[in-house]
Protein backbone atom coordinates (compact mmCIF):
# COMPACT_ATOMS: atom_id res chain seq x y z
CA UNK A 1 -2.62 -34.83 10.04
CA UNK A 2 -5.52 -34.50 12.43
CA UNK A 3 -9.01 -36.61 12.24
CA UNK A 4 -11.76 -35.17 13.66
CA UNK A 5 -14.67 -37.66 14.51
CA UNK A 6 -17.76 -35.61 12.81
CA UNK A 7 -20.17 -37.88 14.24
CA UNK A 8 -19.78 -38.58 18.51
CA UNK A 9 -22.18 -37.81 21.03
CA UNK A 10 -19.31 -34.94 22.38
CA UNK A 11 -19.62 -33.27 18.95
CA UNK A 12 -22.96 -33.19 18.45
CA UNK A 13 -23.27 -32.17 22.03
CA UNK A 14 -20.48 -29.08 21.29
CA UNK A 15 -18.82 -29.23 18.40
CA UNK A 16 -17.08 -25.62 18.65
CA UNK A 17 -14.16 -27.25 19.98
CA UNK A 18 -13.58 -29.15 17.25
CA UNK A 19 -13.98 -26.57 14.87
CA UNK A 20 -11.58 -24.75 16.75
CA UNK A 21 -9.04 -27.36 16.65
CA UNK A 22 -9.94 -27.51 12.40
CA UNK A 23 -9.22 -23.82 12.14
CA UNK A 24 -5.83 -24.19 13.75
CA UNK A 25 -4.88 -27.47 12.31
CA UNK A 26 -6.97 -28.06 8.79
CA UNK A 27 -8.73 -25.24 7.92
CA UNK A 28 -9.80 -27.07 4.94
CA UNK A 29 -10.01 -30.63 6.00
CA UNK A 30 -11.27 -33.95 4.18
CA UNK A 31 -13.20 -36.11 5.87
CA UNK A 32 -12.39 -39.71 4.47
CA UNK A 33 -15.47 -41.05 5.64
CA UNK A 34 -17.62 -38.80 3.40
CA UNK A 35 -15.10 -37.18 1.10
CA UNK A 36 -16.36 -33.96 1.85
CA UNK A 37 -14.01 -30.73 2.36
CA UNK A 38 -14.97 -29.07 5.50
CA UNK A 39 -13.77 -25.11 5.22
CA UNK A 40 -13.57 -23.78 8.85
CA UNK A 41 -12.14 -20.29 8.53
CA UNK A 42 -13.94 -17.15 8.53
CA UNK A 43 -12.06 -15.42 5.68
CA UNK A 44 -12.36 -19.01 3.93
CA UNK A 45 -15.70 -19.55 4.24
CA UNK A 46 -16.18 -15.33 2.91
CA UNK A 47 -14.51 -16.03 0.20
CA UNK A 48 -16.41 -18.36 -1.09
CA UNK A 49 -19.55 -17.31 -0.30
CA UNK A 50 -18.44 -14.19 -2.23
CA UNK A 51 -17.49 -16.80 -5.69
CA UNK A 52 -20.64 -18.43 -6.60
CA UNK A 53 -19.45 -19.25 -9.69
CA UNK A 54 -16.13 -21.08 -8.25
CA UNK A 55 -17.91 -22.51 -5.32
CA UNK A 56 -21.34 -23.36 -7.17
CA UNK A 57 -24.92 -24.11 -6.12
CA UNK A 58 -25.66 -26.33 -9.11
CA UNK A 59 -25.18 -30.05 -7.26
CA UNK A 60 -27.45 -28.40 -4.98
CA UNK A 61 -26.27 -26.75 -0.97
CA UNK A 62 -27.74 -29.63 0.95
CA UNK A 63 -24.56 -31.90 2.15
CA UNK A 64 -26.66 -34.49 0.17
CA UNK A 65 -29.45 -33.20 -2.05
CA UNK A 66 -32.31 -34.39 -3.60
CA UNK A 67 -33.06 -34.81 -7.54
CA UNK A 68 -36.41 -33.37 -6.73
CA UNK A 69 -34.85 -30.16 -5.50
CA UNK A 70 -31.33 -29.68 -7.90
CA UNK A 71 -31.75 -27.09 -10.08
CA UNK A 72 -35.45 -25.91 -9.12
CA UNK A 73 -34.74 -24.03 -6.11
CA UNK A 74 -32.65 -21.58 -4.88
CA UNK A 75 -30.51 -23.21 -2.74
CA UNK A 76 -29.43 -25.14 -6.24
CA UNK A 77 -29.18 -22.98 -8.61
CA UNK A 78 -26.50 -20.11 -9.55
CA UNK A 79 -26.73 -16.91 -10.94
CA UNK A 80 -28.01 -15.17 -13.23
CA UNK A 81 -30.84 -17.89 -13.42
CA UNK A 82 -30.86 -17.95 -9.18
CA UNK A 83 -31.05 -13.91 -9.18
CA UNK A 84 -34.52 -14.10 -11.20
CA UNK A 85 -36.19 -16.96 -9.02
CA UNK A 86 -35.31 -15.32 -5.87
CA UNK A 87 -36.74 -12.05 -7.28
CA UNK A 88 -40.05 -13.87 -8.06
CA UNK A 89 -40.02 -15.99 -4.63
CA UNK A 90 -38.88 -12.39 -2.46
CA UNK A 91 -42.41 -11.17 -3.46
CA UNK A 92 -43.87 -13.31 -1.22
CA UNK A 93 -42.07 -12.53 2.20
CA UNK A 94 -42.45 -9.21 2.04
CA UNK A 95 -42.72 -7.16 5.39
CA UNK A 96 -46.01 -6.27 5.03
CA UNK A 97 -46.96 -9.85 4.39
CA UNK A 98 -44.92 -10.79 7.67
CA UNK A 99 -46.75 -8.04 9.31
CA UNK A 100 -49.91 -10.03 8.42
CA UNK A 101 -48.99 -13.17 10.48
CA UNK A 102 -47.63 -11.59 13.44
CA UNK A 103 -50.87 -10.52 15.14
CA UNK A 104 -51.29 -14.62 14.89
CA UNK A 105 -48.41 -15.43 16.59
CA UNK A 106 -49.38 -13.07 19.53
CA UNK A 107 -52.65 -14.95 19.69
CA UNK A 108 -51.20 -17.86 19.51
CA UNK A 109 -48.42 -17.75 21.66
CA UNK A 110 -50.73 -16.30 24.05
CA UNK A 111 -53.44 -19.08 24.01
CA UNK A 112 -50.39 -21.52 24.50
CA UNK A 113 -48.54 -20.50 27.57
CA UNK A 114 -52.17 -20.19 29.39
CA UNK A 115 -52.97 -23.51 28.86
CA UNK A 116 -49.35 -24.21 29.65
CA UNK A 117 -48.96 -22.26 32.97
CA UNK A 118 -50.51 -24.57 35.50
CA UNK A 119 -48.06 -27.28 34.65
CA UNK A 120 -45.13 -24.73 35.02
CA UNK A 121 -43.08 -26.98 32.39
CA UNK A 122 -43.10 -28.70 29.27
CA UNK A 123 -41.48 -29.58 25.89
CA UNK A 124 -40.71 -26.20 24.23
CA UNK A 125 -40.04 -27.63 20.91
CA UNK A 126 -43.31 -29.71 20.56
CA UNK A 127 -45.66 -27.46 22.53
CA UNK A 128 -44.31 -23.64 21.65
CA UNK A 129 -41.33 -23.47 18.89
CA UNK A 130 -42.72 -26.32 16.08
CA UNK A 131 -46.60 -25.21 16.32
CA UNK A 132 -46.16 -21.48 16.11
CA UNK A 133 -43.32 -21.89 13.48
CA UNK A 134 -45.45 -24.41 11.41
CA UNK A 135 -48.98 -22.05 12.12
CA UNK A 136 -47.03 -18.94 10.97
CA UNK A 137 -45.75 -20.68 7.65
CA UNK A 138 -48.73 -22.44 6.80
CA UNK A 139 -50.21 -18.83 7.18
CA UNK A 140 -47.33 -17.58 4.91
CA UNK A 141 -47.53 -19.90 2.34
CA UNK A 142 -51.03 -20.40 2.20
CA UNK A 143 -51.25 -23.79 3.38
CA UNK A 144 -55.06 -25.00 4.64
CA UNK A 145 -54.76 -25.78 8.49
CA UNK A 146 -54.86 -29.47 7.91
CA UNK A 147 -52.30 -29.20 5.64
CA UNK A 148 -50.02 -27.50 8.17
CA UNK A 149 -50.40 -29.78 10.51
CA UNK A 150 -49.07 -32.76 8.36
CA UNK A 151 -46.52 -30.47 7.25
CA UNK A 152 -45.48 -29.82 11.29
CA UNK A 153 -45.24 -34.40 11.80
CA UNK A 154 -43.44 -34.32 8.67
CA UNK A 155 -40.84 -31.86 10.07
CA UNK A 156 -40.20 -34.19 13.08
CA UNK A 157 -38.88 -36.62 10.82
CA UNK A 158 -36.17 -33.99 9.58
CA UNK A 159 -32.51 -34.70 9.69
CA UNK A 160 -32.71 -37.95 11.79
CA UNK A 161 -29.68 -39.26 10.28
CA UNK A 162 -30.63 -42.63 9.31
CA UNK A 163 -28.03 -42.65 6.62
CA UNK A 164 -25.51 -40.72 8.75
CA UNK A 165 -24.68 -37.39 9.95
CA UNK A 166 -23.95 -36.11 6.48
CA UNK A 167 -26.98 -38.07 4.77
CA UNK A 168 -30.27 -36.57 3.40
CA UNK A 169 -32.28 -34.42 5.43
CA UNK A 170 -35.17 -36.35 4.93
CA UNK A 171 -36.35 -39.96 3.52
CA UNK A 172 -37.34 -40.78 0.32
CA UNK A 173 -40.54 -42.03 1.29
CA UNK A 174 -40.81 -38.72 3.43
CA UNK A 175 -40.29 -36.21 1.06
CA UNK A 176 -42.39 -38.09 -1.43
CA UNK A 177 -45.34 -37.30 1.19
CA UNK A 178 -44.07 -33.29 1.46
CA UNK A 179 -44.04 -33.13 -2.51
CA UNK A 180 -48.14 -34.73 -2.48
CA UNK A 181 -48.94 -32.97 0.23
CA UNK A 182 -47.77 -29.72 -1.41
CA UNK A 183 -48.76 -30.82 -4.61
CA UNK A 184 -52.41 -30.85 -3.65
CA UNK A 185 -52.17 -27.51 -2.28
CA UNK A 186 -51.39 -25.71 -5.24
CA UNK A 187 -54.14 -27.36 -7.20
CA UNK A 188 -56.04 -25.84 -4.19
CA UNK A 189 -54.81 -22.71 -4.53
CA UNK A 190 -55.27 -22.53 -8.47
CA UNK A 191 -58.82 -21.87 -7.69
CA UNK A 192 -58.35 -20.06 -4.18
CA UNK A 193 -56.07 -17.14 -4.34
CA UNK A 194 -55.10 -15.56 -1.38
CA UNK A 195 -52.19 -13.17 -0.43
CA UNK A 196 -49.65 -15.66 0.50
CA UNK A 197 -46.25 -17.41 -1.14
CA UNK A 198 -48.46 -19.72 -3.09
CA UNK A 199 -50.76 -17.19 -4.85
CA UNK A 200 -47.83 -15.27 -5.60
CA UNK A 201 -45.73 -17.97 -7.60
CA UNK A 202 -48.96 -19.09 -9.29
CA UNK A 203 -49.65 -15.54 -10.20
CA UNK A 204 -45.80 -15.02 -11.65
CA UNK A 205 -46.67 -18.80 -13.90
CA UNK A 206 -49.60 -17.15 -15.19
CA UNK A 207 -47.74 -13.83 -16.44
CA UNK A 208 -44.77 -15.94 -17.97
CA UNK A 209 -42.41 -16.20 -15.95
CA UNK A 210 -40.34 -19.61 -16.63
CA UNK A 211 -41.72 -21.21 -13.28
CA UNK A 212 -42.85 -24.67 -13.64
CA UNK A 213 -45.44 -26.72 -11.52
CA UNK A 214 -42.14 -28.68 -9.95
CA UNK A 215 -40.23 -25.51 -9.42
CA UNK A 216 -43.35 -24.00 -7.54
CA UNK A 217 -43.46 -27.38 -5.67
CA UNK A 218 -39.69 -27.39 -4.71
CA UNK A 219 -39.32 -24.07 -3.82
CA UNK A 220 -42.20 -24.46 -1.35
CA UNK A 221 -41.01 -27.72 -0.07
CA UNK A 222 -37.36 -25.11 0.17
CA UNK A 223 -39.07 -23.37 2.06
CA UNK A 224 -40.87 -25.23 4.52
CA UNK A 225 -37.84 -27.18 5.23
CA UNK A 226 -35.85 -24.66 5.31
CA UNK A 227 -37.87 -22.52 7.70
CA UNK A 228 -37.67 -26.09 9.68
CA UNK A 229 -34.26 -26.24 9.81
CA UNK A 230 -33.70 -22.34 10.84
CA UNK A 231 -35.94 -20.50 13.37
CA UNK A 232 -37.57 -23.66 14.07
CA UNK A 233 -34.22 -25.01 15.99
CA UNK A 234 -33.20 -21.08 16.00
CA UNK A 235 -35.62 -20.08 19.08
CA UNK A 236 -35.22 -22.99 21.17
CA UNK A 237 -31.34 -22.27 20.59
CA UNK A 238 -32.14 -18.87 21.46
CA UNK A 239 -34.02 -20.10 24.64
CA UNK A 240 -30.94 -22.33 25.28
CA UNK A 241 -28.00 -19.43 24.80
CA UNK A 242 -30.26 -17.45 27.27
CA UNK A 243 -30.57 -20.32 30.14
CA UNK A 244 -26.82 -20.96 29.68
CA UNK A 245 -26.23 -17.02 30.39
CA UNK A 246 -28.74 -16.05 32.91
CA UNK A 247 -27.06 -12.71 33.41
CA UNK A 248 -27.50 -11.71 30.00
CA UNK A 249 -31.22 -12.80 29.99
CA UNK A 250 -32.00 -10.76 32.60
CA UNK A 251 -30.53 -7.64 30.77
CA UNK A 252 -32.92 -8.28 27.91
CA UNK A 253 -35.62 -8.63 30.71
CA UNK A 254 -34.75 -5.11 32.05
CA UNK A 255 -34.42 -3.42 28.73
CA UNK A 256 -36.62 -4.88 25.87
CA UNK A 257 -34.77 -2.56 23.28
CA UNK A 258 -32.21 -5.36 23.49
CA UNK A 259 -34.25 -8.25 21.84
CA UNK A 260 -32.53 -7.95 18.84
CA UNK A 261 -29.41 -7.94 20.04
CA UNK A 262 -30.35 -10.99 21.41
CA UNK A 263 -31.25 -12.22 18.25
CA UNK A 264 -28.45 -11.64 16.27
CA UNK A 265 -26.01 -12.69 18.74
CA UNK A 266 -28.15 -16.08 19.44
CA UNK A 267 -27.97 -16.90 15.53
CA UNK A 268 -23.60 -15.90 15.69
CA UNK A 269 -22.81 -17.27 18.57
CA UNK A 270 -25.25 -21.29 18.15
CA UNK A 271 -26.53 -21.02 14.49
CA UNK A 272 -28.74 -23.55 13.76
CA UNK A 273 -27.83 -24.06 10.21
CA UNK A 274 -24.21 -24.97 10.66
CA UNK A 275 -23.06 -25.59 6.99
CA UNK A 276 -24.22 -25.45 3.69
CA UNK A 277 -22.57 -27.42 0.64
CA UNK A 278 -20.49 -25.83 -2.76
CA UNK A 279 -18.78 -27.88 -5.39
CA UNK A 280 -16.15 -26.53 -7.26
CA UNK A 281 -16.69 -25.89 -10.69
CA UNK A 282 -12.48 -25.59 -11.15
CA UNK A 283 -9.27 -26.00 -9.25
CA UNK A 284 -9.64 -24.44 -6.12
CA UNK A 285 -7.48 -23.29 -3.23
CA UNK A 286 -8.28 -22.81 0.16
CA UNK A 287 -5.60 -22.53 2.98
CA UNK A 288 -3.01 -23.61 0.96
CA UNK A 289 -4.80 -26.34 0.01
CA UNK A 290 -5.54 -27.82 -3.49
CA UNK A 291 -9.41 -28.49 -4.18
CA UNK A 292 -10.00 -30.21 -7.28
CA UNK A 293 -13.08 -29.79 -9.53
CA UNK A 294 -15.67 -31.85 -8.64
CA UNK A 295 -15.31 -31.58 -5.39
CA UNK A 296 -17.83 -31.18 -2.24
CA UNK A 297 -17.58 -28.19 0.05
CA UNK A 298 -19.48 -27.86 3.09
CA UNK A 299 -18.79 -24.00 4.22
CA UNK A 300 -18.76 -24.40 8.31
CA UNK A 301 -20.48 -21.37 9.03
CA UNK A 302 -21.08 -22.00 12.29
CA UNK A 303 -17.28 -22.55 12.74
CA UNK A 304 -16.78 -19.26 10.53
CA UNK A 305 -18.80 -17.34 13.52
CA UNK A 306 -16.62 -18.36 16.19
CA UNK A 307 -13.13 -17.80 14.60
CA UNK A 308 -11.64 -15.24 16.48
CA UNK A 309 -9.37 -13.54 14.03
CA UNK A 310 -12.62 -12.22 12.58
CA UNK A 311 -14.69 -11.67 15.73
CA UNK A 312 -13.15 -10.62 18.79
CA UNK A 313 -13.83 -13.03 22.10
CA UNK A 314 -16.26 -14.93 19.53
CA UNK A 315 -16.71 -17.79 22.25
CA UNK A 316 -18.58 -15.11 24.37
CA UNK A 317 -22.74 -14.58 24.21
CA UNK A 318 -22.14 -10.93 24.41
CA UNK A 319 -25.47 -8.72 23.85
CA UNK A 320 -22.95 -5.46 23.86
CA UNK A 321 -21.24 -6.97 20.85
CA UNK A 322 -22.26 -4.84 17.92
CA UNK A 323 -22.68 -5.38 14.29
CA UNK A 324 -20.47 -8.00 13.01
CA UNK A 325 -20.06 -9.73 9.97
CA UNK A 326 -21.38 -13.51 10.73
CA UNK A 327 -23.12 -16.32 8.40
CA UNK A 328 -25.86 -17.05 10.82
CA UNK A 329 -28.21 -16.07 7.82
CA UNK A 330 -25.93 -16.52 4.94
CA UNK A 331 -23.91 -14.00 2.90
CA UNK A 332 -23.41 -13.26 -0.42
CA UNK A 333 -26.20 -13.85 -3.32
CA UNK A 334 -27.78 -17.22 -1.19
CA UNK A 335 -28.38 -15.08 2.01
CA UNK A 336 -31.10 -16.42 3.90
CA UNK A 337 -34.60 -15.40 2.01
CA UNK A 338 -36.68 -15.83 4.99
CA UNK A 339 -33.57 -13.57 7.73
CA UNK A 340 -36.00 -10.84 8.10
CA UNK A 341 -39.22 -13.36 8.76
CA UNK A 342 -37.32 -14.54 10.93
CA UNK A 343 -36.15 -11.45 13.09
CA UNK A 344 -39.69 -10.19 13.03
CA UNK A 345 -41.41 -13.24 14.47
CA UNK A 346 -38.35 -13.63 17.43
CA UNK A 347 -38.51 -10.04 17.63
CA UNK A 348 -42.51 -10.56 18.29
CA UNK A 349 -42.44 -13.86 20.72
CA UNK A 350 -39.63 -13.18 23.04
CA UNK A 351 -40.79 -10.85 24.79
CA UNK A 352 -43.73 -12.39 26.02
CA UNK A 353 -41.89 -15.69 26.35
CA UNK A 354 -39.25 -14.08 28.94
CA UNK A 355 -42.11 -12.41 30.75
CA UNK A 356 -44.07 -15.61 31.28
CA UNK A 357 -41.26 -18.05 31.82
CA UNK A 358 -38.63 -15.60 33.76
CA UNK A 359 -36.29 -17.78 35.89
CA UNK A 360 -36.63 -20.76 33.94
CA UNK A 361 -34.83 -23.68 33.72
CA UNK A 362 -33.38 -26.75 31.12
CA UNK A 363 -33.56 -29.94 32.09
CA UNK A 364 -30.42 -30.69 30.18
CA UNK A 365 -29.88 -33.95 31.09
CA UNK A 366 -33.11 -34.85 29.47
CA UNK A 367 -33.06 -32.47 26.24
CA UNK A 368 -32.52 -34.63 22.75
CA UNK A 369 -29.89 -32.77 20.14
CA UNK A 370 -30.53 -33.12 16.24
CA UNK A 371 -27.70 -35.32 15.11
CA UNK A 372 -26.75 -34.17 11.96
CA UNK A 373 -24.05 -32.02 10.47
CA UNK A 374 -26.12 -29.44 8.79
CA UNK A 375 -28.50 -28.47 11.68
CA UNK A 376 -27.88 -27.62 15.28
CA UNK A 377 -30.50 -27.49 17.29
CA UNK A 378 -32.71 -30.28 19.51
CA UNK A 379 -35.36 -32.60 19.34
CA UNK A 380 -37.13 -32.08 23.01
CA UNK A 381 -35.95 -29.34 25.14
CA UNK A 382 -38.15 -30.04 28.63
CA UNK A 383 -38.22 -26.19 30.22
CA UNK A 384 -39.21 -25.70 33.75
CA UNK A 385 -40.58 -22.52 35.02
C-alpha cells in the first residue's frame, strides 16, 4: 500500500499530485501518523457530504476541534438542530447587508493601492487581502475598529501548525484571547444595536430562540475564523491562479463580465479550504473500504475538485469552463454560509485590483505557504507591479 507524506515542503508547496496519486491508489487512505481517513474522490467525498447523519458534524469539522466550539456552531452540529442555527445566523449575511459593506471596500481598497503605488510592490496579504477582509467583517459583524484590528493579529497566528499539520487551527492561549475579545463585544453590543451579525443573534436571544451567550460567542469566533481561513487565503490564491496563467488574466482584463468566472474557477481549481472533518456515526464504506464507527474523516475537497472523472481537464484554470459541481464552498446542508459574501466582495475588488496592478508579478521564491492540511493559501505573497 502507498504512504503519502502529508506534511513535506513539496506537498505543501503542491499537493495535487499527491492527491492524484490517492485517488488512483487509496481513495480512502489512513494516515498512521494521525489516524485520520483521507477520502479523495469526487463521488466519495459527494456522498458524504450528501449523509450528514452517517458522516456527522457532532465531534466538530475542524481536523482537530475545540471544546469551546463542539456543538455550538455550525460547523459542529447536525441536523435538525444545525438547520435552525443556520436559519438564525443566515439573517445576518444577507445581500442587502453585504451590499452595505461594499461601498467600504471600494474606499478602502482605493485609499490602499494609492498609498501603495509609488513603491510599485508589496506584501499583498498584509497590506491588501488581511485588512480589507478583517475591515469588511468587523463591519459585518459589528465589531468596534479596535476590536477588528486585534481580531486581524489574531488571524496571523492561524493554522501555524505548532502541533502539526493536522493540529488545531489555533492555540489555546490564542483562542482564549478571540473568545475575550469577542466576549466584550457583545456586552458592547447589548447596549449598542446596530444592523450587523451581532445585533441580529442578540435580537433572536431576546425573542427565545435557544441561543446561548457561548453559542453567540462561538458562532462569531466561526465566523471570523472561518472568513480567515476562506477569502482571506481565497484572493491572494485568486491573485496567484491569475499570475500563474497570464493569458487568462488578461481575458478577464479585456472583458470584466468574466470576473466571476474567475472566481469560481479560482475557488475549483486552488480552494483554500482543502478539507473539512466527519466521523462516522456507523460502519461505513468508502471505495471498498471498511470505516468503522468512531472514526475521523477529513473529506479532501480540494482533491474532490481536481478528479477528473467528475470534471473534465480539472488540472486546467479554464475561465470557459462552465458550471460545475465543485466543493470550493461546500455542498450539502454545511455549504459555506458566508459563499455569496464572498463572491460579492471578489466580485467588487478585482476589478480595480487588475486595473491598478496589470502585468504584475510574484516573487515566488520569496512567498511563505500556510502549512497546514486544512487551509491552502500563504503567509506573505511579495507582488511586484
Amino acid at each position: 500500500m502507498a504512504s503519502f507524506d502529508l506534511a513535506s515542503d513539496a506537498f505543501f508547496d503542491d499537493p495535487y499530485p499527491t492527491y492524484r496519486q490517492m485517488r488512483a491508489e487509496q481513495p480512502a487512505y489512513q494516515c498512521p501518523k494521525t489516524n485520520l481517513w483521507f477520502v479523495s474522490r469526487h463521488r466519495d467525498v459527494a456522498d458524504a457530504l450528501a449523509k450528514p447523519d452517517l458522516f456527522s458534524s457532532s465531534a466538530g469539522n475542524a481536523l482537530s476541534d475545540s471544546p469551546l466550539r463542539v456543538g455550538k456552531t455550525l460547523g459542529s452540529i447536525d441536523p435538525p438542530r444545525h438547520d435552525e442555527l443556520r436559519r438564525i445566523i443566515i439573517r445576518g449575511v444577507t445581500p442587502a447587508r453585504i451590499e452595505l459593506v461594499l461601498p467600504w471596500i471600494r474606499a478602502e481598497l482605493a485609499r490602499r493601492l494609492d498609498v501603495l503605488s509609488p513603491h510599485r510592490q508589496c506584501d499583498f496579504v498584509a497590506d491588501i487581502s488581511r485588512p480589507l477582509l478583517f475591515g469588511a467583517l468587523g463591519r459585518m459583524l459589528g465589531l468596534g475598529p479596535g476590536s477588528a484590528r486585534k481580531a486581524s493579529d489574531l488571524s496571523e497566528r492561524l493554522f501555524r501548525g505548532q502541533a502539526g499539520p493536522a493540529g488545531p487551527a489555533l492555540a489555546d492561549e490564542d483562542r482564549a484571547e478571540v473568545v475575550v475579545l469577542l466576549t466584550e463585544e457583545l456586552a458592547r453590543r447589548r447596549l449598542e444595536r446596530d444592523d450587523d451579525l451581532f445585533s441580529v443573534l442578540i435580537a433572536a436571544q431576546a425573542a427565545g430562540a435557544p441561543l446561548g451567550d457561548a453559542e453567540i460567542v462561538a458562532n462569531m469566533m466561526t465566523v471570523l475564523l472561518a472568513g480567515n481561513a476562506s477569502i482571506g487565503h481565497f484572493l491572494p490564491n485568486l491573485m496567484h491562479a491569475l499570475w500563474r496563467h497570464p493569458g487568462q488574466r488578461l481575458r478577464v482584463m479585456a472583458d470584466l463580465s468574466l470576473v466571476d468566472a474567475a472566481i469560481e474557477e479560482a475557488v475549483r481549481w486552488d480552494t483554500s479550504t482543502q478539507c473539512f472533518a466527519r466521523t462516522t456515526s456507523a460502519p461505513a464504506e468508502i471505495a471498498g473500504v471498511d470505516i468503522p464507527p468512531g472514526a475521523r474523516v477529513a473529506l479532501l475537497y480540494a482533491s474532490a475538485n481536481r478528479d477528473e472523472t467528475a470534471i473534465g481537464y480539472a488540472e486546467r484554470f479554464d475561465l470557459t469552463r462552465g458550471k460545475v459541481r465543485h466543493f470550493g464552498f461546500g455542498f450539502g446542508p454545511h455549504i459555506c454560509l458566508g459563499a455569496s459574501a464572498t463572491r460579492a466582495i471578489l466580485r467588487t475588488i478585482l476589478p480595480s485590483l487588475l486595473a491598478a496592478l496589470r502585468e504584475f508579478d510574484i516573487d515566488i521564491a520569496r512567498a511563505e505557504r500556510v502549512r497546514h492540511l486544512m487551509v491552502r493559501g500563504f503567509r506573505s505573497l511579495p507582488i511586484i507591479w
